[in-house]
C-alpha atoms as a PDB file:
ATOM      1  CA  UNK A   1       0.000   0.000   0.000  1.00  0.00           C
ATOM      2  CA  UNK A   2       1.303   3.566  -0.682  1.00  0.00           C
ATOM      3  CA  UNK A   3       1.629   6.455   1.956  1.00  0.00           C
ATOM      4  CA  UNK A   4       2.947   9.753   1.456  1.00  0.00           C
ATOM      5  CA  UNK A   5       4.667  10.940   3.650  1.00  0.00           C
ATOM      6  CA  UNK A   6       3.623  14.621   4.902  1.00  0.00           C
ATOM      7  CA  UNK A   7       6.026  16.787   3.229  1.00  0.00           C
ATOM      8  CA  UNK A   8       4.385  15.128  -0.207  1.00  0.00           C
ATOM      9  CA  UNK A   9       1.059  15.157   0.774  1.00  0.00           C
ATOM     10  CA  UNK A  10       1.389  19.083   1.578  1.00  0.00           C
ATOM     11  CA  UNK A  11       3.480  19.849  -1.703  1.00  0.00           C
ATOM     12  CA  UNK A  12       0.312  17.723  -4.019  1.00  0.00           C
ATOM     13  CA  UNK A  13      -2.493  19.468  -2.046  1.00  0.00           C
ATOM     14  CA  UNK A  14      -0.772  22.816  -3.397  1.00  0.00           C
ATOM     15  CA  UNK A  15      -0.058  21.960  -6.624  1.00  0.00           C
ATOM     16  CA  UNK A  16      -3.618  20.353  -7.058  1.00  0.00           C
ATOM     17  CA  UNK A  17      -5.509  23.301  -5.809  1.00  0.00           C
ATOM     18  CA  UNK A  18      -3.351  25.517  -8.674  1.00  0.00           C
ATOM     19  CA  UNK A  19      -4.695  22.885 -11.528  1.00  0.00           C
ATOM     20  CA  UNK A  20      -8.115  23.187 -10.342  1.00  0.00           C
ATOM     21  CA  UNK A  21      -8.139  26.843  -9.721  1.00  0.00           C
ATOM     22  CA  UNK A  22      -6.554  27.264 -13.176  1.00  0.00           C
ATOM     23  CA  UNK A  23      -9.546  24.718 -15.396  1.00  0.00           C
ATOM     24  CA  UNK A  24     -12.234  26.471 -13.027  1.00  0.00           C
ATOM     25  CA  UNK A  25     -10.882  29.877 -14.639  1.00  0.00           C
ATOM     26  CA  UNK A  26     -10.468  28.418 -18.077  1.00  0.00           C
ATOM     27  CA  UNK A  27     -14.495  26.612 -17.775  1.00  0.00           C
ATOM     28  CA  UNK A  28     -15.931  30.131 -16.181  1.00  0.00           C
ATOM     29  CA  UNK A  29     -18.381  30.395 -13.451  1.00  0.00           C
ATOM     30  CA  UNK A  30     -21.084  29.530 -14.355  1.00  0.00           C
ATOM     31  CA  UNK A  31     -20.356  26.376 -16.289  1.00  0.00           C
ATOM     32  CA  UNK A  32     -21.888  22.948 -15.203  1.00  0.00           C
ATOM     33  CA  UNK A  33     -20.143  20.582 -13.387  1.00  0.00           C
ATOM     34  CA  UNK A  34     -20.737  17.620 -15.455  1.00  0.00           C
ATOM     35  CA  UNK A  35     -19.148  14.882 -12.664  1.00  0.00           C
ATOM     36  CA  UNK A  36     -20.911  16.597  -9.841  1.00  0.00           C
ATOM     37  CA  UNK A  37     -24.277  17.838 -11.768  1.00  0.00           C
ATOM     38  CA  UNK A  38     -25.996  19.865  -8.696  1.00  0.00           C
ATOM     39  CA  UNK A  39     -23.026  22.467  -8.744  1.00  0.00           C
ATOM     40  CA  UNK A  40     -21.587  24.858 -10.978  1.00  0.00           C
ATOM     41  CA  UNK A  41     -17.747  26.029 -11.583  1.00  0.00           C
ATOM     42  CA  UNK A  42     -18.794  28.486  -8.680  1.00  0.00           C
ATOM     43  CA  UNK A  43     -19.799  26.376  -6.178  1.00  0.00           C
ATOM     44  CA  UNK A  44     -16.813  24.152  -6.816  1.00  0.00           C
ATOM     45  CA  UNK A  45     -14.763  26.608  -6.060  1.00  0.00           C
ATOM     46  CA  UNK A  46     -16.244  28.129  -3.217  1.00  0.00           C
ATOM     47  CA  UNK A  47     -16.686  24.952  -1.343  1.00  0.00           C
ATOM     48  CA  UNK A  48     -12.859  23.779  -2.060  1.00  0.00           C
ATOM     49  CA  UNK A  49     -11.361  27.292  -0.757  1.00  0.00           C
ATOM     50  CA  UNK A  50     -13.910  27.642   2.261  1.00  0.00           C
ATOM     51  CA  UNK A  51     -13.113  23.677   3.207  1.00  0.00           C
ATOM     52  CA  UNK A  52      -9.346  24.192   2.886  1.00  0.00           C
ATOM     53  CA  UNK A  53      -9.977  27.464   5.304  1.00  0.00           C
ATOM     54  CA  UNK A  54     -12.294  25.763   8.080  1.00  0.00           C
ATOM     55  CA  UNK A  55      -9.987  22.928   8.403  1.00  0.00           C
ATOM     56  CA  UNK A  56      -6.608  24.866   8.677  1.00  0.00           C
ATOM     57  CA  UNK A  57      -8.638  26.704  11.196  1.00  0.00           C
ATOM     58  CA  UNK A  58      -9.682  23.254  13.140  1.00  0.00           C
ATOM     59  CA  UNK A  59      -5.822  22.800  13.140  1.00  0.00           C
ATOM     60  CA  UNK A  60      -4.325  26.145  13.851  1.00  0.00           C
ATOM     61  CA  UNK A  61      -6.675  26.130  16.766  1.00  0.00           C
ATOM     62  CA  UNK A  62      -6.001  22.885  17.374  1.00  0.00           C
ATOM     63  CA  UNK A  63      -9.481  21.535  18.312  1.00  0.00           C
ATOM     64  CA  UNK A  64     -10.387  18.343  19.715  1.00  0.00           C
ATOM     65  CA  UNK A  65     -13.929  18.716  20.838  1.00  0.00           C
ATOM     66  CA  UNK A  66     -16.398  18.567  17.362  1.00  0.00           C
ATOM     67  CA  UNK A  67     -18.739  20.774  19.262  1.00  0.00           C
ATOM     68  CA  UNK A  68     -16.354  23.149  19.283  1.00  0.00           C
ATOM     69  CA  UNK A  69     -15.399  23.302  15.914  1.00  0.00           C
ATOM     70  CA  UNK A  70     -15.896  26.982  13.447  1.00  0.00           C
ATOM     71  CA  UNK A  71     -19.328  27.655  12.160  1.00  0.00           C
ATOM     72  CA  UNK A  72     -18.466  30.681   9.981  1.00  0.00           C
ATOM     73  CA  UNK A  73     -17.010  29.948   6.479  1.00  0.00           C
ATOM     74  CA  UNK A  74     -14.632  32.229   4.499  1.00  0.00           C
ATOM     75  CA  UNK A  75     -16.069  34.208   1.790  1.00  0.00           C
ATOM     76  CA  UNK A  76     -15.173  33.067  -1.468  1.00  0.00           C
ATOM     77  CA  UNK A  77     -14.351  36.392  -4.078  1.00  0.00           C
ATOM     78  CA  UNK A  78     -17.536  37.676  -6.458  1.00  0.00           C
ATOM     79  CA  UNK A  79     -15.152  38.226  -9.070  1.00  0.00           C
ATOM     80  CA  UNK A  80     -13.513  34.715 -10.936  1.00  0.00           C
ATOM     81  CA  UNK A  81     -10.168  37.220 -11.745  1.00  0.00           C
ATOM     82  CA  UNK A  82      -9.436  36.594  -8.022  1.00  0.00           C
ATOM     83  CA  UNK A  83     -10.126  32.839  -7.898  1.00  0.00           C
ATOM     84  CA  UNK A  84      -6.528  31.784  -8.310  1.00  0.00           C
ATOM     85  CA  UNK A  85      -4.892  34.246  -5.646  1.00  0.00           C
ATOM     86  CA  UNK A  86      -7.835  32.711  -3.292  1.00  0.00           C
ATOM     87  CA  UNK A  87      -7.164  29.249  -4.010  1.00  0.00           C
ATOM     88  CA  UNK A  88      -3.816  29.268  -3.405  1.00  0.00           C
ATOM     89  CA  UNK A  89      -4.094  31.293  -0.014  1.00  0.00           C
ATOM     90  CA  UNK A  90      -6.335  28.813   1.089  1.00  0.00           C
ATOM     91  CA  UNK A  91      -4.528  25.669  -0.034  1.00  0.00           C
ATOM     92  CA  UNK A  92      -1.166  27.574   1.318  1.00  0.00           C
ATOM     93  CA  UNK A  93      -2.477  27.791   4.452  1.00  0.00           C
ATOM     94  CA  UNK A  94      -4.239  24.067   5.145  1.00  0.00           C
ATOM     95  CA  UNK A  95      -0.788  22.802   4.228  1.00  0.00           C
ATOM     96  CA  UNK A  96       1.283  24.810   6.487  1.00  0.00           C
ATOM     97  CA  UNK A  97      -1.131  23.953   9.418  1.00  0.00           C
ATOM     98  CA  UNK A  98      -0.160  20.785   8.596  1.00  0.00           C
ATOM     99  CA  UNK A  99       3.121  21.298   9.794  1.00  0.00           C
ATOM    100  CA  UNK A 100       5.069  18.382  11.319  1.00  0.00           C
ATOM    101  CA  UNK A 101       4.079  19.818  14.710  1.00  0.00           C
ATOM    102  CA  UNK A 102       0.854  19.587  14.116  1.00  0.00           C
ATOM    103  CA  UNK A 103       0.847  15.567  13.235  1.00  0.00           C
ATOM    104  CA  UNK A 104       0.139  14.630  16.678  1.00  0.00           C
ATOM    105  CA  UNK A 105      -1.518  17.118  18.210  1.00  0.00           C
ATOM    106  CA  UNK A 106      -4.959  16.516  19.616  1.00  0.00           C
ATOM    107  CA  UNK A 107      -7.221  17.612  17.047  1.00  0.00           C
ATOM    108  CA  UNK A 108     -10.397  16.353  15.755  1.00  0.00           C
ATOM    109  CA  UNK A 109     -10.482  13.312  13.594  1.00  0.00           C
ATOM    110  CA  UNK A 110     -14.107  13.151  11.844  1.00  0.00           C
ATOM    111  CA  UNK A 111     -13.170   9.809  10.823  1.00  0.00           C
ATOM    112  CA  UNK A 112     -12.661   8.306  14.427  1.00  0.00           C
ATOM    113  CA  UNK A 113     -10.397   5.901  13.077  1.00  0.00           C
ATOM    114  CA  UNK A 114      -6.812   5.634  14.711  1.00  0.00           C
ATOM    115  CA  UNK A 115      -5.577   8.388  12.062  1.00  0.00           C
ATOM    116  CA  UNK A 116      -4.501  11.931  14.466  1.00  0.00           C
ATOM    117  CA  UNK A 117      -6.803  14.577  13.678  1.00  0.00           C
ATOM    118  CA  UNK A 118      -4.308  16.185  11.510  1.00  0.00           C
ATOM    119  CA  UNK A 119      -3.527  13.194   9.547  1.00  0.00           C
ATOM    120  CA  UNK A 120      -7.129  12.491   8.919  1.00  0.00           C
ATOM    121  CA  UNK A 121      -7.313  16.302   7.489  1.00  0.00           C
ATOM    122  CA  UNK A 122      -4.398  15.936   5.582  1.00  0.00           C
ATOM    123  CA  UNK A 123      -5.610  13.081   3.427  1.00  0.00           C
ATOM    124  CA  UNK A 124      -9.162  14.699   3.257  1.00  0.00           C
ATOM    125  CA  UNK A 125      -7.688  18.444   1.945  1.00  0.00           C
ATOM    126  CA  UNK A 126      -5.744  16.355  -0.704  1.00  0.00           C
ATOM    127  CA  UNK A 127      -8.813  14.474  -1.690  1.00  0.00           C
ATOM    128  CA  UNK A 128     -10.646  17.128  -1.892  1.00  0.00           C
ATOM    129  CA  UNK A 129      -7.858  19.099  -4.706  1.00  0.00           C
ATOM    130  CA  UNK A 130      -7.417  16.020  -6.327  1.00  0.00           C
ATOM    131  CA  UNK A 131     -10.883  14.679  -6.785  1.00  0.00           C
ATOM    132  CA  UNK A 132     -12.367  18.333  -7.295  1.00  0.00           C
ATOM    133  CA  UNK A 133      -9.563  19.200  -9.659  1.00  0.00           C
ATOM    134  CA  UNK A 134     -10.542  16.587 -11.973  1.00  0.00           C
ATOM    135  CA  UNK A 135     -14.147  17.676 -11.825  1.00  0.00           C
ATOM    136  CA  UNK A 136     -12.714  21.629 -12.268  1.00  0.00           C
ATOM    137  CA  UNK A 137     -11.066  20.195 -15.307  1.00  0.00           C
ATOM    138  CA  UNK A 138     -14.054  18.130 -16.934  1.00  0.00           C
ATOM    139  CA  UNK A 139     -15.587  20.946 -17.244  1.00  0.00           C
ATOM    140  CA  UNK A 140     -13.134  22.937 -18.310  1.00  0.00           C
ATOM    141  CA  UNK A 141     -12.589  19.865 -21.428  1.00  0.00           C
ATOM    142  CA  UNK A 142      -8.882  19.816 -19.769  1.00  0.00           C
ATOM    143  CA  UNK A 143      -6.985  16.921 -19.009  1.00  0.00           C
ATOM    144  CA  UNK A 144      -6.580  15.588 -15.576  1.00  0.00           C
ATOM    145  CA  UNK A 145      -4.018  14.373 -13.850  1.00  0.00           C
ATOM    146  CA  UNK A 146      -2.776  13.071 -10.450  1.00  0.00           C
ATOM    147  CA  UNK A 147       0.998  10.365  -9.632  1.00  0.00           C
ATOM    148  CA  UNK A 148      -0.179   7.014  -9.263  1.00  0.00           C
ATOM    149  CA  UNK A 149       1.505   7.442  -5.650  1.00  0.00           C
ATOM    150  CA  UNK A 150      -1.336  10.141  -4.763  1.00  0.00           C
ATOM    151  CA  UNK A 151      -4.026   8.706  -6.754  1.00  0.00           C
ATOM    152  CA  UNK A 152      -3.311   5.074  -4.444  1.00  0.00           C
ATOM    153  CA  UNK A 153      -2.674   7.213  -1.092  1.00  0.00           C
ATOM    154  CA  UNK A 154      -6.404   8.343  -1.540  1.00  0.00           C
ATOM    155  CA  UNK A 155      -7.534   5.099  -2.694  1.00  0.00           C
ATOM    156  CA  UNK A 156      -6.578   3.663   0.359  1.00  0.00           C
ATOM    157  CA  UNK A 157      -8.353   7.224   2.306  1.00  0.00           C
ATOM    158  CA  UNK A 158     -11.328   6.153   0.669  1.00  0.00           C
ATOM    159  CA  UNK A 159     -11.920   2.637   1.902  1.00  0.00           C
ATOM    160  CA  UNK A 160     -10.689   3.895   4.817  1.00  0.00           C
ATOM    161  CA  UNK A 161     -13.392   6.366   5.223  1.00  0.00           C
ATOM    162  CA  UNK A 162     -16.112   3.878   4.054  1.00  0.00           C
ATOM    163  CA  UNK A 163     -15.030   1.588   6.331  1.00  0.00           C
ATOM    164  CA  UNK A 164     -14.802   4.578   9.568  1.00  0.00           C
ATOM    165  CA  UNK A 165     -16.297   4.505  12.574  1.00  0.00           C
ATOM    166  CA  UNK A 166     -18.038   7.668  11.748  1.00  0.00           C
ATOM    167  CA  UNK A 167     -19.382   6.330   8.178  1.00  0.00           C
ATOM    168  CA  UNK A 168     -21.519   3.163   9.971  1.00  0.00           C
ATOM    169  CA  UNK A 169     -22.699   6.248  12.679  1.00  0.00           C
ATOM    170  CA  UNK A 170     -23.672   9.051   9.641  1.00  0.00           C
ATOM    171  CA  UNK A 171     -23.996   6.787   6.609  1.00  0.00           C
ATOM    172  CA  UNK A 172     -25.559   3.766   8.237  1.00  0.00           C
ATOM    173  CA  UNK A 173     -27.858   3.342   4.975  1.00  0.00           C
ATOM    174  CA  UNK A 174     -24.491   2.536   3.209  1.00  0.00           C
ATOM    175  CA  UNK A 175     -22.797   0.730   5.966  1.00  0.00           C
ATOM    176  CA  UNK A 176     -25.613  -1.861   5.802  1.00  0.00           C
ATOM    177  CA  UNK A 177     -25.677  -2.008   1.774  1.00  0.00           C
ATOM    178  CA  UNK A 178     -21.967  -2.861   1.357  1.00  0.00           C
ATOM    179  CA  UNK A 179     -22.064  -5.704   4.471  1.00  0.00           C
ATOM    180  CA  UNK A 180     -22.433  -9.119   2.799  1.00  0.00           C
ATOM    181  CA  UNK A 181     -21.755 -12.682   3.386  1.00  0.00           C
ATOM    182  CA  UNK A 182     -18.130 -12.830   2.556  1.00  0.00           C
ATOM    183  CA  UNK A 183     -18.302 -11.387  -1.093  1.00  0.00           C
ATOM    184  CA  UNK A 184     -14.927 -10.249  -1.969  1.00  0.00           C
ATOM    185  CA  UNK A 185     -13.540  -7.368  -4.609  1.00  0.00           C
ATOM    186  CA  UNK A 186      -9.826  -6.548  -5.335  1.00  0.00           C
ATOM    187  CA  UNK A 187      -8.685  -3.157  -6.554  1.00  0.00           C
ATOM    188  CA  UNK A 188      -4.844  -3.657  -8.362  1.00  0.00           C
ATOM    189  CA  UNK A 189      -3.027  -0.884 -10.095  1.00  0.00           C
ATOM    190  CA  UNK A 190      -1.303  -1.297 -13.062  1.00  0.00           C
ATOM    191  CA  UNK A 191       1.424   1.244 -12.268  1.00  0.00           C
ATOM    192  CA  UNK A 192       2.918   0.377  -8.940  1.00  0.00           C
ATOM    193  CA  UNK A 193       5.207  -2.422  -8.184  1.00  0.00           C
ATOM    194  CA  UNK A 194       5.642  -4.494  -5.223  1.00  0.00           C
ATOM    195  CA  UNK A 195       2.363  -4.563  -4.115  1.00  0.00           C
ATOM    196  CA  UNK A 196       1.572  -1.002  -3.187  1.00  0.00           C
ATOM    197  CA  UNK A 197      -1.156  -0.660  -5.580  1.00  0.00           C
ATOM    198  CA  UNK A 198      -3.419  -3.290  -4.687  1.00  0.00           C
ATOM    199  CA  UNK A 199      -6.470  -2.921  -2.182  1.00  0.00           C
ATOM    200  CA  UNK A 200      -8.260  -6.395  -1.023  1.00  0.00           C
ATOM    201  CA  UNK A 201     -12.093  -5.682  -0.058  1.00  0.00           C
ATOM    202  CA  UNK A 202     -14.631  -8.520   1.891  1.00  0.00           C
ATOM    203  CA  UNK A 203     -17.953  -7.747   2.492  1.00  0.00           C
ATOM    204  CA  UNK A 204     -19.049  -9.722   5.847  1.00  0.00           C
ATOM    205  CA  UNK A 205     -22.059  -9.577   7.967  1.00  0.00           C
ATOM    206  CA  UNK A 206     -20.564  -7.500  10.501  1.00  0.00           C
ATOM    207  CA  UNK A 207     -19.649  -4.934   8.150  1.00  0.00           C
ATOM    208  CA  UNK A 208     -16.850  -4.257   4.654  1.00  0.00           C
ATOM    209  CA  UNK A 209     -13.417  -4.232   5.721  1.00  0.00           C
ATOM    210  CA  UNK A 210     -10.114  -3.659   3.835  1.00  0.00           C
ATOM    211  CA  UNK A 211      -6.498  -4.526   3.502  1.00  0.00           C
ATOM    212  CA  UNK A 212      -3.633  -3.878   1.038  1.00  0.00           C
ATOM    213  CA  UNK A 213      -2.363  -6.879  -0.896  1.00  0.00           C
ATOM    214  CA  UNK A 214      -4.000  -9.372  -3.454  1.00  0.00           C
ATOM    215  CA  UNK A 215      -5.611 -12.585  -2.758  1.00  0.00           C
ATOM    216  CA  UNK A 216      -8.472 -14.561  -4.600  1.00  0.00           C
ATOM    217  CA  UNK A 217     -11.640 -12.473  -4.832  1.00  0.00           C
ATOM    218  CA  UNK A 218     -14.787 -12.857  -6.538  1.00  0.00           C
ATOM    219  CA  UNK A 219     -13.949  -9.953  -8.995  1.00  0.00           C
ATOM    220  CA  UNK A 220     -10.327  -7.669  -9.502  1.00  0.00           C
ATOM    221  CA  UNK A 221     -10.433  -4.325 -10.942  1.00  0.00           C
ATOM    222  CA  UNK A 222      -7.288  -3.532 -12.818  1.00  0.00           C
ATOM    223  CA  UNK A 223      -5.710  -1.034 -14.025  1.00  0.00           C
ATOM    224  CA  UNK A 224      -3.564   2.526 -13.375  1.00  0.00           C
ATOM    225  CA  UNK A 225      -3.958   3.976 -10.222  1.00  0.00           C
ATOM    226  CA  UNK A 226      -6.250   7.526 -10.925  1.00  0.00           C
ATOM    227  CA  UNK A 227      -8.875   5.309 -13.073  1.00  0.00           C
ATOM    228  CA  UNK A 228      -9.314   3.439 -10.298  1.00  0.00           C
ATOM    229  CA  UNK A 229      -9.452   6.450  -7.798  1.00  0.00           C
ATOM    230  CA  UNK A 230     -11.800   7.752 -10.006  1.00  0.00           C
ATOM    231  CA  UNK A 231     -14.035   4.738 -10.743  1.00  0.00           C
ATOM    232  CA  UNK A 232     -14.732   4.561  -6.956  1.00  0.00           C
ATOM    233  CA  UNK A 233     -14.910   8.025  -6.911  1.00  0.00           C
ATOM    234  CA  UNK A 234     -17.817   7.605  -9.276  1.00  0.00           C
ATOM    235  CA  UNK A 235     -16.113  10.578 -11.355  1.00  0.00           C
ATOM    236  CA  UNK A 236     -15.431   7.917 -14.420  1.00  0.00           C
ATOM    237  CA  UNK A 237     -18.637   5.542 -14.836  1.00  0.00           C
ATOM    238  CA  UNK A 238     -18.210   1.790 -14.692  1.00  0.00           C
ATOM    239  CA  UNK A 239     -19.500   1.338 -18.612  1.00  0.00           C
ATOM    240  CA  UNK A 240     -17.024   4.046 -19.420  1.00  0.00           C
ATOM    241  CA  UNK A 241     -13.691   2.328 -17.946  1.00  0.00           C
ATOM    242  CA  UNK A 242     -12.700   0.458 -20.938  1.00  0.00           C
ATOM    243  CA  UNK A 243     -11.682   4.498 -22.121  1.00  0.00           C
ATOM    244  CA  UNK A 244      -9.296   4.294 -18.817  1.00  0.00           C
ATOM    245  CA  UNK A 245      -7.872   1.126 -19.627  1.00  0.00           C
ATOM    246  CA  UNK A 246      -9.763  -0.491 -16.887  1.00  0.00           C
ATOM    247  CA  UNK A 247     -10.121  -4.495 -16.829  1.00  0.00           C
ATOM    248  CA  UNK A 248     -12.710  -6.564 -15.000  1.00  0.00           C
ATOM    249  CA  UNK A 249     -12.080 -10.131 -13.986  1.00  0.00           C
ATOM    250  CA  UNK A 250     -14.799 -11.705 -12.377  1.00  0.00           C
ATOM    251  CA  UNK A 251     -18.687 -10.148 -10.835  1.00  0.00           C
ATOM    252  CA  UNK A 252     -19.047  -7.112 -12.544  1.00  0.00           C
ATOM    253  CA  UNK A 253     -22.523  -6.511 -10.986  1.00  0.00           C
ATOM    254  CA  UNK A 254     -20.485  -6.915  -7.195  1.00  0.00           C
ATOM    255  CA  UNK A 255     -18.493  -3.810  -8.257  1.00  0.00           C
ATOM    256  CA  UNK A 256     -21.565  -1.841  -9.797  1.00  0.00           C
ATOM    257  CA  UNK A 257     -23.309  -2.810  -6.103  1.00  0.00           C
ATOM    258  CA  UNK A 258     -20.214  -1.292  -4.382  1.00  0.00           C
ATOM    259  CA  UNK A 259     -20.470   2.046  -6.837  1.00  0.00           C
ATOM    260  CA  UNK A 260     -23.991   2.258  -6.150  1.00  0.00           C
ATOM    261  CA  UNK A 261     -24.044   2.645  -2.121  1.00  0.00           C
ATOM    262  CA  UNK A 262     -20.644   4.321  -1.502  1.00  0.00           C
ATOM    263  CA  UNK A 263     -20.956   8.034  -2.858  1.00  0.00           C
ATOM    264  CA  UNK A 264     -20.317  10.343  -0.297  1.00  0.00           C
ATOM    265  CA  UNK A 265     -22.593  13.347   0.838  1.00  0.00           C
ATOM    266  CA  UNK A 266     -20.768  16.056  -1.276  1.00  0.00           C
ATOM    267  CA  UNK A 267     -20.703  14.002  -4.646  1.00  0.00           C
END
């Protein structure tokens, strides 16, 4: 399984917050989203720059009590020409309050998984530029972009996060749908080596959990790592991955079931 380490992590969420902000310029504001249909180039980039601002708040502050945590948003600028100054103030400053000091520190983790609060945010503020970014450049008719090393770090965020704590508490609809009686799915990219791009799913009665590495499974998803982050992401369509040179081995309908009932609140 890949990890990036922090300094990476903080470097990628900058750089991907300058590709989106520079595709939501070239699509204009009020262009649809096509990947996220109830929002247009506006709202995507109001809702990246005012996340990337509440949550370097939540760690600047360092707060550990969600009841606690800021209820005022920053206010995004009326005037696109100022979109790209905004974005990168606001990606600028999520990834310097993820500093090194700030890994451990108690701070919030929505997740409640054994992540630090910080670490949590970290992955989330990258998913966000990355995932976002590629919708900012759909729309935009740009091409998108992300390493395989990112595109498998949030891979393994996003199991993680459907497999949370918190997801079963606020998602419990989902939670229940992707349980099962032992039904397995594998998730193997085509462009790492040495078994850090490969992502082992079972679905059991209890509830789905995960692992890195490849064993036998009722279906394997192959191919490089960013169609597969965006397959799951639901931001490339299952009918449309032999365009990402996507392979299917195996239940096809077991993956389309996992697609169906694991889109998160803000896709």
């Amino acid at each position: 399984m890949t990890e990036l380490n922090a300094e990476r992590t903080r470097r990628a969420i900058v750089e991907h917050t300058r590709r989106l902000a520079e595709s939501a310029v070239v699509a204009g504001p009020d262009a649809a989203v096509p990947t996220a249909p109830k929002w247009t180039i506006t709202d995507l980039v109001a809702h990246v720059g005012q996340t990337q601002h509440w949550v370097a708040e939540i760690i600047e502050q360092r707060i550990a009590d969600p009841t606690q945590l800021p209820t005022e948003m920053a206010a995004p600028p009326t005037d696109p020409r100022e979109w790209q100054a905004w974005l990168s103030e606001s990606a600028q400053r999520v990834a310097n309050a993820c500093s090194d000091d700030a890994l451990e520190a108690p701070v919030f983790n929505a997740a409640g998984d054994e992540r630090s609060g910080t670490q949590f945010w970290m992955s989330s503020m990258l998913n966000e530029a990355v995932v976002h970014g590629c919708d900012a450049a759909k729309a935009a008719d740009r091409p998108a972009d992300a390493d395989a090393d990112v595109a498998a770090a949030l891979i393994s965020n996003h199991l993680a996060m459907l497999t949370s704590p918190t997801w079963s508490m606020q998602r419990p609809e989902s939670a229940y749908a992707i349980r099962g009686t032992g039904q397995t799915l594998q998730w193997r990219a085509t462009d790492l080596t040495d078994g850090a791009g490969a992502w082992y799913v079972e679905r059991r009665p209890d509830g789905a959990t995960w692992q890195p590495g490849t064993r036998q499974a009722d279906v394997t998803v192959t191919g490089p790592a960013r169609s597969l982050l965006l397959i799951l992401t639901r931001r490339i369509a299952l009918a449309e991955s032999g365009t990402a040179d996507i392979s299917i081995d195996g239940d096809i309908d077991l993956v389309q079931h996992w697609l169906d009932n694991t889109a998160h609140s803000s896709d």
